[in-house]
C-alpha atoms as a PDB file:
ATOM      1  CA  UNK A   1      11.223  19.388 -15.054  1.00  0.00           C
ATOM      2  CA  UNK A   2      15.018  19.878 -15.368  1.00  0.00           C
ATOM      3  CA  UNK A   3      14.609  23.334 -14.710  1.00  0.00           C
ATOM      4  CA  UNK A   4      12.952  22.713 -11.495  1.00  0.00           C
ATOM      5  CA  UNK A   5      15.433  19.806 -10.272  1.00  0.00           C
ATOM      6  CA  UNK A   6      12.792  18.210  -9.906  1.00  0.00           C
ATOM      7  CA  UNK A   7      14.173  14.632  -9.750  1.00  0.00           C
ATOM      8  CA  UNK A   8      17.704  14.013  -8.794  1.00  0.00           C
ATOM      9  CA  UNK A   9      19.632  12.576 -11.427  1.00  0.00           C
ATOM     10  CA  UNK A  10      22.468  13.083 -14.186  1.00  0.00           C
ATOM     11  CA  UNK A  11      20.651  17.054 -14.563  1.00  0.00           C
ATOM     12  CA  UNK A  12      20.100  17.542 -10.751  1.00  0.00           C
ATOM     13  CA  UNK A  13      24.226  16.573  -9.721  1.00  0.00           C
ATOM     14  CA  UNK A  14      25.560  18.576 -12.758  1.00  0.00           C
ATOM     15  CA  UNK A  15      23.473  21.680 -13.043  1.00  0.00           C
ATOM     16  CA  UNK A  16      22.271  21.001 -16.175  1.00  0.00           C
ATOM     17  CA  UNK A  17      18.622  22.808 -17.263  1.00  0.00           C
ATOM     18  CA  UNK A  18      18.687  23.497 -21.252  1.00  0.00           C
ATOM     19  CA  UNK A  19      17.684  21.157 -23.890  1.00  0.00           C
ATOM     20  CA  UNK A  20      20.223  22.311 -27.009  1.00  0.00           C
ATOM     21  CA  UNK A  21      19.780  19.392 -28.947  1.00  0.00           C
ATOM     22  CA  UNK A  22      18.223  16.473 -29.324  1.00  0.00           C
ATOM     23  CA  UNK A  23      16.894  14.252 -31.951  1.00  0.00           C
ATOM     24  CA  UNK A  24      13.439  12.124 -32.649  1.00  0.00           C
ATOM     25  CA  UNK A  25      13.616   7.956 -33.674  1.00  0.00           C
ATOM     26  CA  UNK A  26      10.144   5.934 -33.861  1.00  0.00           C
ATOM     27  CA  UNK A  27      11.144   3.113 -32.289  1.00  0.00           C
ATOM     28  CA  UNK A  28      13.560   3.042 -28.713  1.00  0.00           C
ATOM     29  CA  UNK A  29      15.789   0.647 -30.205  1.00  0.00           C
ATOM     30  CA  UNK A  30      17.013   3.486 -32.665  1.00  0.00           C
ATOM     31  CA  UNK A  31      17.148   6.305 -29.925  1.00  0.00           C
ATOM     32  CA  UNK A  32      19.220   4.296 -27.623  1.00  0.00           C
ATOM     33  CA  UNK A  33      21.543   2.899 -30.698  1.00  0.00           C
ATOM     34  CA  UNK A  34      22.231   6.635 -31.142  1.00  0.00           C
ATOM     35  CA  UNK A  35      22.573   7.899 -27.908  1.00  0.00           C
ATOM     36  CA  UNK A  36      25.451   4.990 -27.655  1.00  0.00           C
ATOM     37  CA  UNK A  37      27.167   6.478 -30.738  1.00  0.00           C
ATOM     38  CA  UNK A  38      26.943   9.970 -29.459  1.00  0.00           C
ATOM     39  CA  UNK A  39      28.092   9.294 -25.914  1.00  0.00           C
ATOM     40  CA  UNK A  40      31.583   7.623 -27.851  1.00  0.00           C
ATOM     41  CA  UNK A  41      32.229  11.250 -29.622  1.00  0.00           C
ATOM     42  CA  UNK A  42      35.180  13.411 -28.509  1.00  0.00           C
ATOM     43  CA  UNK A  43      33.347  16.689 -26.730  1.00  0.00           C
ATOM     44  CA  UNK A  44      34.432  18.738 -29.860  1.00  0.00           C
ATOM     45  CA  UNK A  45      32.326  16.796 -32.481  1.00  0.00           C
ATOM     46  CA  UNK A  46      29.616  17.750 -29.823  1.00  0.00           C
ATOM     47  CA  UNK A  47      29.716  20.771 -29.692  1.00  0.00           C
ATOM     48  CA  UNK A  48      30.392  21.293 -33.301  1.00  0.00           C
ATOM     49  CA  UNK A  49      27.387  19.441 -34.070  1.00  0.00           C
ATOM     50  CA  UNK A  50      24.903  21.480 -31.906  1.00  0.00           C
ATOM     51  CA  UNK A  51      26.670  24.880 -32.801  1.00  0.00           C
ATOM     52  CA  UNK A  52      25.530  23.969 -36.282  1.00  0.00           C
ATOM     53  CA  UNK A  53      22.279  23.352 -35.341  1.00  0.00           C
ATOM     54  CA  UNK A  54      21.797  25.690 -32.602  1.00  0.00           C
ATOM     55  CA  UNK A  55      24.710  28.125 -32.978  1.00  0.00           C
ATOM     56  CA  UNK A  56      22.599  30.543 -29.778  1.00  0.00           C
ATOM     57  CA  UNK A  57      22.727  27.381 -27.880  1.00  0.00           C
ATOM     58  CA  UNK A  58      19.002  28.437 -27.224  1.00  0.00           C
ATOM     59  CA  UNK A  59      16.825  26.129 -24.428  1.00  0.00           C
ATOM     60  CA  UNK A  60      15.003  23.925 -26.950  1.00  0.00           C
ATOM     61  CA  UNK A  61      12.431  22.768 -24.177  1.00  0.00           C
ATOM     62  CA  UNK A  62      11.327  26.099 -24.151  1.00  0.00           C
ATOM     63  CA  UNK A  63      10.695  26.502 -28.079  1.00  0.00           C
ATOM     64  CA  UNK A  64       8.958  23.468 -28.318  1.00  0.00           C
ATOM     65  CA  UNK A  65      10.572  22.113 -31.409  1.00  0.00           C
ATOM     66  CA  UNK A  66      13.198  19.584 -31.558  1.00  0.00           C
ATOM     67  CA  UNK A  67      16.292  19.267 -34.618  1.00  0.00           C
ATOM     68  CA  UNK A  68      16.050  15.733 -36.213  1.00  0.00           C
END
């Protein structure tokens, strides 16, 4: 889908079309609690955090496996 453009959005304006990281809560209370920590990170715990995970950078959405 992000590949594609498909909708416009945050991935449509800035170009962006690889999954590098992402990570998998049960309940959305827990994913959005996160995703509000990790949007308060400087870039360079960011990046140091998928480089240790995904040191390729590789598409993720294409692998069909996700890091928790």
């Amino acid at each position: 889908m992000h590949q594609e453009h498909a909708l416009s959005g945050f991935s449509d304006k800035y170009n962006v079309t690889k999954l590098v990281y992402a990570e998998v809560y049960e309940t959305a209370y827990q994913a959005i609690t996160r995703e509000k920590q990790i949007k308060n990170w400087k870039r360079s715990w960011k990046k140091r955090i998928i480089e240790e995970l995904n040191p390729d950078w590789e598409d993720l959405s294409t692998k069909g496996g996700f890091f928790l």
